[in-house]
PDB file of N, CA and C in Angstrom:
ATOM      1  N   UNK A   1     133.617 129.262 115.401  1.00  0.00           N
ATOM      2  CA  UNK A   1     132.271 128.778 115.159  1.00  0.00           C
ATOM      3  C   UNK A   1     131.340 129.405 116.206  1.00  0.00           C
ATOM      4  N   UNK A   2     130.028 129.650 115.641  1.00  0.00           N
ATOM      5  CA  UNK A   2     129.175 130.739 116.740  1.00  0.00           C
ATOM      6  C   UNK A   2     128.642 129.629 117.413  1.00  0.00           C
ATOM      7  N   UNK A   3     128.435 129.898 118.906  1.00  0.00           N
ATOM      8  CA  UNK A   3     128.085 128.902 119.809  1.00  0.00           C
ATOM      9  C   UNK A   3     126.467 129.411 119.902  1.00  0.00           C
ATOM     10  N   UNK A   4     125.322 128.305 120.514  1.00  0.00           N
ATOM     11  CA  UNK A   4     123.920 128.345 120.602  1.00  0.00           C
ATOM     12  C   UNK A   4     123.393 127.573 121.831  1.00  0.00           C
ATOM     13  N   UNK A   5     122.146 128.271 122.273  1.00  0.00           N
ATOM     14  CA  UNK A   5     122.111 127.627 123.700  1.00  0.00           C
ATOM     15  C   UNK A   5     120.890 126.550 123.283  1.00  0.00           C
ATOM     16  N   UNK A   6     120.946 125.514 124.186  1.00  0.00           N
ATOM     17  CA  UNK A   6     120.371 123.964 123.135  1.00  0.00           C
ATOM     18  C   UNK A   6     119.626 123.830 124.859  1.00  0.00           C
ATOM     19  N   UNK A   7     118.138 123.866 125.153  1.00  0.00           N
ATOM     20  CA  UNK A   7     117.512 123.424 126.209  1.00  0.00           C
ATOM     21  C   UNK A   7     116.490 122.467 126.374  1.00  0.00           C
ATOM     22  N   UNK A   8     116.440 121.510 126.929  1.00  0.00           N
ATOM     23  CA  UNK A   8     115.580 120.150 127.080  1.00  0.00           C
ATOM     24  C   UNK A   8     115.505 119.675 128.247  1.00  0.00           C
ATOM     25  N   UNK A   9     114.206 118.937 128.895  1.00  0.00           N
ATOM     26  CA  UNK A   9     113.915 118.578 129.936  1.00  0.00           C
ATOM     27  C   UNK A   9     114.880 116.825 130.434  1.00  0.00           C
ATOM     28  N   UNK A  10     114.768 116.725 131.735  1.00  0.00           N
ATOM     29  CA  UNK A  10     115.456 115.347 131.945  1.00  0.00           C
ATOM     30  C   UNK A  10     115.237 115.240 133.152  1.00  0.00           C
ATOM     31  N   UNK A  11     115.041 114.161 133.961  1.00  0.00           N
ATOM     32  CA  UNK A  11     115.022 113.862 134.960  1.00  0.00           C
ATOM     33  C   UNK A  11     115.879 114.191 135.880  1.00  0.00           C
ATOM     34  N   UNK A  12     115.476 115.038 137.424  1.00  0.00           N
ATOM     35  CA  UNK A  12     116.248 115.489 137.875  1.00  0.00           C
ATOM     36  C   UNK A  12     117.766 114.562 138.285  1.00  0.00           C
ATOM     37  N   UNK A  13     117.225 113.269 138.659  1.00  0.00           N
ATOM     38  CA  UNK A  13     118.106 112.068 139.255  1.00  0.00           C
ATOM     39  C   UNK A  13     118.845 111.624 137.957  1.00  0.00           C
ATOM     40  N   UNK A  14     118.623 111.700 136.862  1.00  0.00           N
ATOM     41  CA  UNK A  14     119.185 111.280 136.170  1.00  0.00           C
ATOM     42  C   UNK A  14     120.329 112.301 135.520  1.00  0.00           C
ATOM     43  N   UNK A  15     119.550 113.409 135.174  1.00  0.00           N
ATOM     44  CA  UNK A  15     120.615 114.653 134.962  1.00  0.00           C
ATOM     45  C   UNK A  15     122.040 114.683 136.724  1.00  0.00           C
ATOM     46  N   UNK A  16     121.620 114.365 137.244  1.00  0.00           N
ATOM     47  CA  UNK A  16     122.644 114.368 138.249  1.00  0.00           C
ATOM     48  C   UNK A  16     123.873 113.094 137.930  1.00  0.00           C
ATOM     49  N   UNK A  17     122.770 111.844 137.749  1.00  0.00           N
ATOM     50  CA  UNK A  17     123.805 110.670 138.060  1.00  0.00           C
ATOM     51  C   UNK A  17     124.862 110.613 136.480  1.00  0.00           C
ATOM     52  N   UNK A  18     123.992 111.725 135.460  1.00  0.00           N
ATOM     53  CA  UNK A  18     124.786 112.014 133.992  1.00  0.00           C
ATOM     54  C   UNK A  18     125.700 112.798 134.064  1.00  0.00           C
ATOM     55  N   UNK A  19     125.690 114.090 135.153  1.00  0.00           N
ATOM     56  CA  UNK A  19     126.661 114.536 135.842  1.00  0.00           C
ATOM     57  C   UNK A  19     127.796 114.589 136.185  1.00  0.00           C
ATOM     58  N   UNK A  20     127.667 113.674 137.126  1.00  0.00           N
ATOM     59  CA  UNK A  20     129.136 112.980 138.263  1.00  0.00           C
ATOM     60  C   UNK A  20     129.792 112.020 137.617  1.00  0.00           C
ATOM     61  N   UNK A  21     128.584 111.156 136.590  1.00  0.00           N
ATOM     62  CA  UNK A  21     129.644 110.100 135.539  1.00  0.00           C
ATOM     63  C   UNK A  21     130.254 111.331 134.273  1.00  0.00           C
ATOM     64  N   UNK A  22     129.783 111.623 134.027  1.00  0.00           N
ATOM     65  CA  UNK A  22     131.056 113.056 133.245  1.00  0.00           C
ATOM     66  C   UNK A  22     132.089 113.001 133.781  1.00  0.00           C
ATOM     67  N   UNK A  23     132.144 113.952 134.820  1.00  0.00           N
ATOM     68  CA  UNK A  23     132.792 114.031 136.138  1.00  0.00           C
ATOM     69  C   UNK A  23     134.259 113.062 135.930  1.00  0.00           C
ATOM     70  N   UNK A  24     133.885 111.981 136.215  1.00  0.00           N
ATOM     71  CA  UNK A  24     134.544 110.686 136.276  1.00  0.00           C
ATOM     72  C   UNK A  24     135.169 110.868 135.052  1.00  0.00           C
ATOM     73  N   UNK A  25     134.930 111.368 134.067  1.00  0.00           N
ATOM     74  CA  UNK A  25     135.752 110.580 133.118  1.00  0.00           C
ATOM     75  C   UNK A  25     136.133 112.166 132.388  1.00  0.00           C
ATOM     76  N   UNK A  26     136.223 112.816 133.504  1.00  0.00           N
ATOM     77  CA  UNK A  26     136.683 114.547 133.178  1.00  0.00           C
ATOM     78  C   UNK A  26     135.937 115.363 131.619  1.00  0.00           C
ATOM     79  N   UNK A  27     134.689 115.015 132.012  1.00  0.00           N
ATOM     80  CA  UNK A  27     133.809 116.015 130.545  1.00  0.00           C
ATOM     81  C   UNK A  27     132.818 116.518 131.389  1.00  0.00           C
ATOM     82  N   UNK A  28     132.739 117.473 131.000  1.00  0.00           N
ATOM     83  CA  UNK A  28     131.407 118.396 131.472  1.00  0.00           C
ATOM     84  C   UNK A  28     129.906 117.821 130.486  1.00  0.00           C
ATOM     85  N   UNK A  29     129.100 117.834 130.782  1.00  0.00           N
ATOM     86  CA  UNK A  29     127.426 117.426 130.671  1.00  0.00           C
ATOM     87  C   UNK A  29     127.627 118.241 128.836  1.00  0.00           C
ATOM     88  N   UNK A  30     128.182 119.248 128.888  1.00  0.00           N
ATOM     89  CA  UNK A  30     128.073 119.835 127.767  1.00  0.00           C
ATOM     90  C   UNK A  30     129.075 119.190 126.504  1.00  0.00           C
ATOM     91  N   UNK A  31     130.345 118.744 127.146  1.00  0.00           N
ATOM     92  CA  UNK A  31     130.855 118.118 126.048  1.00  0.00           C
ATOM     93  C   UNK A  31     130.492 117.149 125.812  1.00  0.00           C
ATOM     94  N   UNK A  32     129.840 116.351 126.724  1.00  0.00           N
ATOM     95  CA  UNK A  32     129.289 114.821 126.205  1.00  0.00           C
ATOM     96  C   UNK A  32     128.167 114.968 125.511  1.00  0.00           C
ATOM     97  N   UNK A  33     127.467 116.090 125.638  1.00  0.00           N
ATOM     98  CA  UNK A  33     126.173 116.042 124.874  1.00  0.00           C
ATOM     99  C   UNK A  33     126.996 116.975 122.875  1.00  0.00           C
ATOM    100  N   UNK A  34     127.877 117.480 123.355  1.00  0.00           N
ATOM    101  CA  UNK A  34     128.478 117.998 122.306  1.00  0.00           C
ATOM    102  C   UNK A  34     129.189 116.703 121.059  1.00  0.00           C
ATOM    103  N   UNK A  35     129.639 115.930 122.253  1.00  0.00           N
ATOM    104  CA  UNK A  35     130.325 114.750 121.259  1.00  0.00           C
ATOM    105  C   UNK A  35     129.148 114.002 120.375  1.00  0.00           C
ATOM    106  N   UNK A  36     128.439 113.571 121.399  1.00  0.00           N
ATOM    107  CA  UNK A  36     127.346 112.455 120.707  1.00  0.00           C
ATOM    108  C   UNK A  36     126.581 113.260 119.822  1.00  0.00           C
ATOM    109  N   UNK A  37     126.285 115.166 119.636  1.00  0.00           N
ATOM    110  CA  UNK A  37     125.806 115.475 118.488  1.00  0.00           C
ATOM    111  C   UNK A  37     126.423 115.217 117.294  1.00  0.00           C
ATOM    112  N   UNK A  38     128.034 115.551 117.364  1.00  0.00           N
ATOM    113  CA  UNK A  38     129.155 115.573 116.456  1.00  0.00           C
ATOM    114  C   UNK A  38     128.889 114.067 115.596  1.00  0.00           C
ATOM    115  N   UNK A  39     129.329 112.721 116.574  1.00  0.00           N
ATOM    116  CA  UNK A  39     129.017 111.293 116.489  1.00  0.00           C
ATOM    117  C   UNK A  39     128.048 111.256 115.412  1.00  0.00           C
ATOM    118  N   UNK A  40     126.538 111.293 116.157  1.00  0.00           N
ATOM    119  CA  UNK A  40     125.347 111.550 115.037  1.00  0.00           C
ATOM    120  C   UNK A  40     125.364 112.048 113.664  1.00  0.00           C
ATOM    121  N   UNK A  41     125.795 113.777 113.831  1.00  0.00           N
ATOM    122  CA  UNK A  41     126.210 114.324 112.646  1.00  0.00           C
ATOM    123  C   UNK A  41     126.826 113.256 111.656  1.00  0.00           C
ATOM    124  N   UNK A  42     128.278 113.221 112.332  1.00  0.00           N
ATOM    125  CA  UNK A  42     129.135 112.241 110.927  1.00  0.00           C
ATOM    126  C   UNK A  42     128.537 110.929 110.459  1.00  0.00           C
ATOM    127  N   UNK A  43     128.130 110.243 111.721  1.00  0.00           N
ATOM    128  CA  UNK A  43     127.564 108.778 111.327  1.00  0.00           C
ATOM    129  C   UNK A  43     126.206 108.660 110.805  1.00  0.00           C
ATOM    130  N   UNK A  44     125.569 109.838 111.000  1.00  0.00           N
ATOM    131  CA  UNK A  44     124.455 109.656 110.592  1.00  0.00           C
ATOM    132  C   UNK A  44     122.789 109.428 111.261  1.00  0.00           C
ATOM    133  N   UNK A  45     123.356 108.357 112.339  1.00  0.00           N
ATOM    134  CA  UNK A  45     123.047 107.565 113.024  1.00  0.00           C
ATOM    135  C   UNK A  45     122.653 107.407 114.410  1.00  0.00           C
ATOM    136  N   UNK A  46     122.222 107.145 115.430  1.00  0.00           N
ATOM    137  CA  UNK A  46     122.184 106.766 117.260  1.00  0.00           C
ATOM    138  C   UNK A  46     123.951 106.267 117.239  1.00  0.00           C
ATOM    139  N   UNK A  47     124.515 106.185 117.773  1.00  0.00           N
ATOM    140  CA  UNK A  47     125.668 105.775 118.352  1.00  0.00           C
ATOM    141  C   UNK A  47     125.609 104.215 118.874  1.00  0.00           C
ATOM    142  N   UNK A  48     123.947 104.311 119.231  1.00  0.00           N
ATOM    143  CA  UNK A  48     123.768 102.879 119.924  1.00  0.00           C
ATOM    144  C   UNK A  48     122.227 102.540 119.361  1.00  0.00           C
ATOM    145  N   UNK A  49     122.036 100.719 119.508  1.00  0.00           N
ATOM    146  CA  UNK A  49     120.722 100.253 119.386  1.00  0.00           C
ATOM    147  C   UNK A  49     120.350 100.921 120.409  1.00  0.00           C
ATOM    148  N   UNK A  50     118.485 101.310 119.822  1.00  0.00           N
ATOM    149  CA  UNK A  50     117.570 102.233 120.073  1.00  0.00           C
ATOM    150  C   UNK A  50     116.915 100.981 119.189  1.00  0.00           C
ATOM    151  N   UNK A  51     115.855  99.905 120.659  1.00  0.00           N
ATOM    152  CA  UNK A  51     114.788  99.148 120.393  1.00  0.00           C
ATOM    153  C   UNK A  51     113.851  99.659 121.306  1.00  0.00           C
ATOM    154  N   UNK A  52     112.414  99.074 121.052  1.00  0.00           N
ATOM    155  CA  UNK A  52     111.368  98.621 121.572  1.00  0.00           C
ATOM    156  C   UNK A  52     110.549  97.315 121.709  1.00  0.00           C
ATOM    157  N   UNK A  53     110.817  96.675 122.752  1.00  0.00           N
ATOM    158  CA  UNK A  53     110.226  95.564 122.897  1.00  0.00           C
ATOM    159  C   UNK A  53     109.136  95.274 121.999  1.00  0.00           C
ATOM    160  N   UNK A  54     108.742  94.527 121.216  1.00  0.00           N
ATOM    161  CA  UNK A  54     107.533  94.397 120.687  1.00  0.00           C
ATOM    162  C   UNK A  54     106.513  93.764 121.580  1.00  0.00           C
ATOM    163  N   UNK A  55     105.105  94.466 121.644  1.00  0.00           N
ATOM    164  CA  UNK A  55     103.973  93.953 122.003  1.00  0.00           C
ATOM    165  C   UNK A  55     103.846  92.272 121.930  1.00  0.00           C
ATOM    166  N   UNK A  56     103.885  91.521 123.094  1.00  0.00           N
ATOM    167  CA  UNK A  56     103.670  90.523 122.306  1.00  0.00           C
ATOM    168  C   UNK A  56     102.181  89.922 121.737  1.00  0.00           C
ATOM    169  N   UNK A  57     101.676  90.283 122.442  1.00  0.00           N
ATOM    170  CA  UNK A  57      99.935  90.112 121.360  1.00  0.00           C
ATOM    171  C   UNK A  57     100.083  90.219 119.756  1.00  0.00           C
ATOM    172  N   UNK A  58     101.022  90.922 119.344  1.00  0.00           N
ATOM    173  CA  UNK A  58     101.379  91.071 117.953  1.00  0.00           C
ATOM    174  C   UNK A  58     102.003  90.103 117.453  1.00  0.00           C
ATOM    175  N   UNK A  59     102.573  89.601 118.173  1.00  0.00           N
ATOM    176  CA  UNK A  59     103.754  88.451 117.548  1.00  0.00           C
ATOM    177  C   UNK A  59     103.439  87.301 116.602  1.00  0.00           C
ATOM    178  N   UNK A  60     103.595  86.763 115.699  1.00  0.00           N
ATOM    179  CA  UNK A  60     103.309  85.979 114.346  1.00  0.00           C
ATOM    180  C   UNK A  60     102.629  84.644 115.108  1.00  0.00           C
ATOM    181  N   UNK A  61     102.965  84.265 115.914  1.00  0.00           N
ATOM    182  CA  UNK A  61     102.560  82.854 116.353  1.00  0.00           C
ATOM    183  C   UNK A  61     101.026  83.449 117.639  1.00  0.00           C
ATOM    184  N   UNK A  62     100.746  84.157 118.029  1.00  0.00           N
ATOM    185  CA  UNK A  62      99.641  84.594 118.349  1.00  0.00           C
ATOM    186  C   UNK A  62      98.727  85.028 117.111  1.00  0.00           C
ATOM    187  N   UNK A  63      99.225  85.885 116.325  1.00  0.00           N
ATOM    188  CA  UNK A  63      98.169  86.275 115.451  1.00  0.00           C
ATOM    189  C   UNK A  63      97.697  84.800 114.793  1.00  0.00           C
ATOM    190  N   UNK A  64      98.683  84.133 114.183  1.00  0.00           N
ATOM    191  CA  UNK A  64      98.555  82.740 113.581  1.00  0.00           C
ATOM    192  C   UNK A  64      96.993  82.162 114.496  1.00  0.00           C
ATOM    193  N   UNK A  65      97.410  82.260 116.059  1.00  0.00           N
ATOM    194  CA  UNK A  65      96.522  81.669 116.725  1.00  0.00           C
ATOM    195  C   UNK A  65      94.964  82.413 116.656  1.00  0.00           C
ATOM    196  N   UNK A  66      94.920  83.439 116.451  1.00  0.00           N
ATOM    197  CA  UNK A  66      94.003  84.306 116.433  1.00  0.00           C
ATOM    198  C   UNK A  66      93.216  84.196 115.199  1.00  0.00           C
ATOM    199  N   UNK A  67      93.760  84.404 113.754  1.00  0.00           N
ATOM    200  CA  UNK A  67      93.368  84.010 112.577  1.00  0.00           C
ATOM    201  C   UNK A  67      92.707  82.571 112.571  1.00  0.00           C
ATOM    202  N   UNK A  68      93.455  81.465 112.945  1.00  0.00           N
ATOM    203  CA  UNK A  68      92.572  80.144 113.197  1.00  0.00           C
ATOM    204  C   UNK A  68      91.463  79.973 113.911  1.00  0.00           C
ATOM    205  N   UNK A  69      91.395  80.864 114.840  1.00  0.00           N
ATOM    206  CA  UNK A  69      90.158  80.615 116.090  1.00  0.00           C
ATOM    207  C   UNK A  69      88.953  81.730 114.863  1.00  0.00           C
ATOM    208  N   UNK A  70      89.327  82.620 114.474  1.00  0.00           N
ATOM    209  CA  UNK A  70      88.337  83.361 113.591  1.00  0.00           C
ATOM    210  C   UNK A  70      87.824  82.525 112.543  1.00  0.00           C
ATOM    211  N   UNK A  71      88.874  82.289 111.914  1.00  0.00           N
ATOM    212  CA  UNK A  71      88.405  80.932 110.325  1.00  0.00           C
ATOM    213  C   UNK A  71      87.201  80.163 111.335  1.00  0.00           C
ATOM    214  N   UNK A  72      87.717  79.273 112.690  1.00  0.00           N
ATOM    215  CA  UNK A  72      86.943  78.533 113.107  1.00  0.00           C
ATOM    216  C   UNK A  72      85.676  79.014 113.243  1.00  0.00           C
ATOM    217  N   UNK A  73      85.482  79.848 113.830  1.00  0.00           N
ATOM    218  CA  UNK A  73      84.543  80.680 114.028  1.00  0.00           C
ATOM    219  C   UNK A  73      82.920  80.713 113.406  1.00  0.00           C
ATOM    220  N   UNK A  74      83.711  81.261 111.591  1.00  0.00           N
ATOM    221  CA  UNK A  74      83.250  81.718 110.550  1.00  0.00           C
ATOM    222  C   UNK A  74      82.935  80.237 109.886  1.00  0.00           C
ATOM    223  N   UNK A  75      83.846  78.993 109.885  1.00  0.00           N
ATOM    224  CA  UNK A  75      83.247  77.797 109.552  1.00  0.00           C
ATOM    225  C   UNK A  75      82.388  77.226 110.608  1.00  0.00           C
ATOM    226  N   UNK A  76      81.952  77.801 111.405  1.00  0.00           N
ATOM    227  CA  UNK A  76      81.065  77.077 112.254  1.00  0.00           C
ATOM    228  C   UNK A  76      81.686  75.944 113.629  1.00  0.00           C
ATOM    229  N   UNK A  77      82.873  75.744 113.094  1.00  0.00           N
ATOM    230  CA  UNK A  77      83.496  74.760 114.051  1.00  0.00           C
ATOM    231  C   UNK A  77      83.730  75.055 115.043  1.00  0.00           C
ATOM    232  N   UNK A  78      83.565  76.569 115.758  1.00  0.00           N
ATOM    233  CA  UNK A  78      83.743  77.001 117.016  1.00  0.00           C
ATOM    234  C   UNK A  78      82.157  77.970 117.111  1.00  0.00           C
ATOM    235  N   UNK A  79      82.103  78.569 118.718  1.00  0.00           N
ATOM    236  CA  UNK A  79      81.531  79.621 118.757  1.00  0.00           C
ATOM    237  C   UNK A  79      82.104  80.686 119.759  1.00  0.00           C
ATOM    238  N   UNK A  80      81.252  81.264 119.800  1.00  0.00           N
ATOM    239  CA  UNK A  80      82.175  82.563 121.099  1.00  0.00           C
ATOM    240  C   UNK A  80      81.326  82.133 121.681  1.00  0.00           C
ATOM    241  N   UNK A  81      82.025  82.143 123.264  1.00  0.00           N
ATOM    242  CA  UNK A  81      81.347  81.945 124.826  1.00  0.00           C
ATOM    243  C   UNK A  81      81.853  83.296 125.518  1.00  0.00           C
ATOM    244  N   UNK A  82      80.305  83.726 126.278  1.00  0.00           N
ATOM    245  CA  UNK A  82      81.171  84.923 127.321  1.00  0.00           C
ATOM    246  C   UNK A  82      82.006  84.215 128.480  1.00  0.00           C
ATOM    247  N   UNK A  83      82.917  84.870 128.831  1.00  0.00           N
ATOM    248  CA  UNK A  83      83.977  84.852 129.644  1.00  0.00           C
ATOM    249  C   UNK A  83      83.944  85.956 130.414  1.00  0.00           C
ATOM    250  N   UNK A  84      84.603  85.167 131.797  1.00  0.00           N
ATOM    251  CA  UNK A  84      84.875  86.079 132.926  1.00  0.00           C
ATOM    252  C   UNK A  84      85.885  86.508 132.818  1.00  0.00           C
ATOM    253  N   UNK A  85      85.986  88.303 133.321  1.00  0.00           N
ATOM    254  CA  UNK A  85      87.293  88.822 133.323  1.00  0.00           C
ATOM    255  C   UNK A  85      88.020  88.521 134.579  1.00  0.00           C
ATOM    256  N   UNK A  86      88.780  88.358 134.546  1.00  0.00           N
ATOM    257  CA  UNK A  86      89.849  88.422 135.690  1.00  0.00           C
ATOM    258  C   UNK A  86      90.670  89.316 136.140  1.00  0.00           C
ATOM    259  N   UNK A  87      90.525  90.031 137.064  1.00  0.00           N
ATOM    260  CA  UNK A  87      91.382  90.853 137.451  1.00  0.00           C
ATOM    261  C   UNK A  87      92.880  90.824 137.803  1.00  0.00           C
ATOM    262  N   UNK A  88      93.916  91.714 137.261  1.00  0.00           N
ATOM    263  CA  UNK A  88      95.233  91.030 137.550  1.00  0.00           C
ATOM    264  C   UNK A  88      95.510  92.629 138.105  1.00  0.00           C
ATOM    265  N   UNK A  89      96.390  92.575 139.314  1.00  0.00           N
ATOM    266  CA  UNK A  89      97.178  93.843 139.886  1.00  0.00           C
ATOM    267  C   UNK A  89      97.615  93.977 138.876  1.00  0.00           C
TER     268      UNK A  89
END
């Protein structure tokens, strides 16, 4: 099979500490990145969950809260007041 040279950026500290754990378990950086293509290939798939926290401002029970304060709004039963921002580090 014809071999191809495959190049991508990574953190220097991390490409190291991906390294020495090879190392440890006797694979070179290249076969481990060789396996998990193979892995992918057959399965299809990540090998592993691959999430992202969701925003929580998005979350169903905020928006819920958000939609009610608007209805209120729009029926008159509330109004908007300016507010102070607060600064947070």
């Amino acid at each position: 099979m014809a071999q191809t040279m495959v190049n991508f950026r990574m953190d220097a500290e991390l490409k190291q500490r991906m390294e020495e754990t090879c190392h440890e378990m006797g694979l070179t950086l290249t076969a481990a990145f060789t396996m998990f293509a193979v892995k992918v290939t057959q399965d299809r798939r990540i090998p592993f969950e691959v999430t992202a926290e969701p925003d929580p401002f998005y979350s169903e029970e905020n928006m819920a809260r958000l939609r009610a304060a608007i209805a209120d709004v729009k029926a008159g039963r509330s109004t908007l007041k300016p507010h102070e921002l607060i600064e947070v580090d």
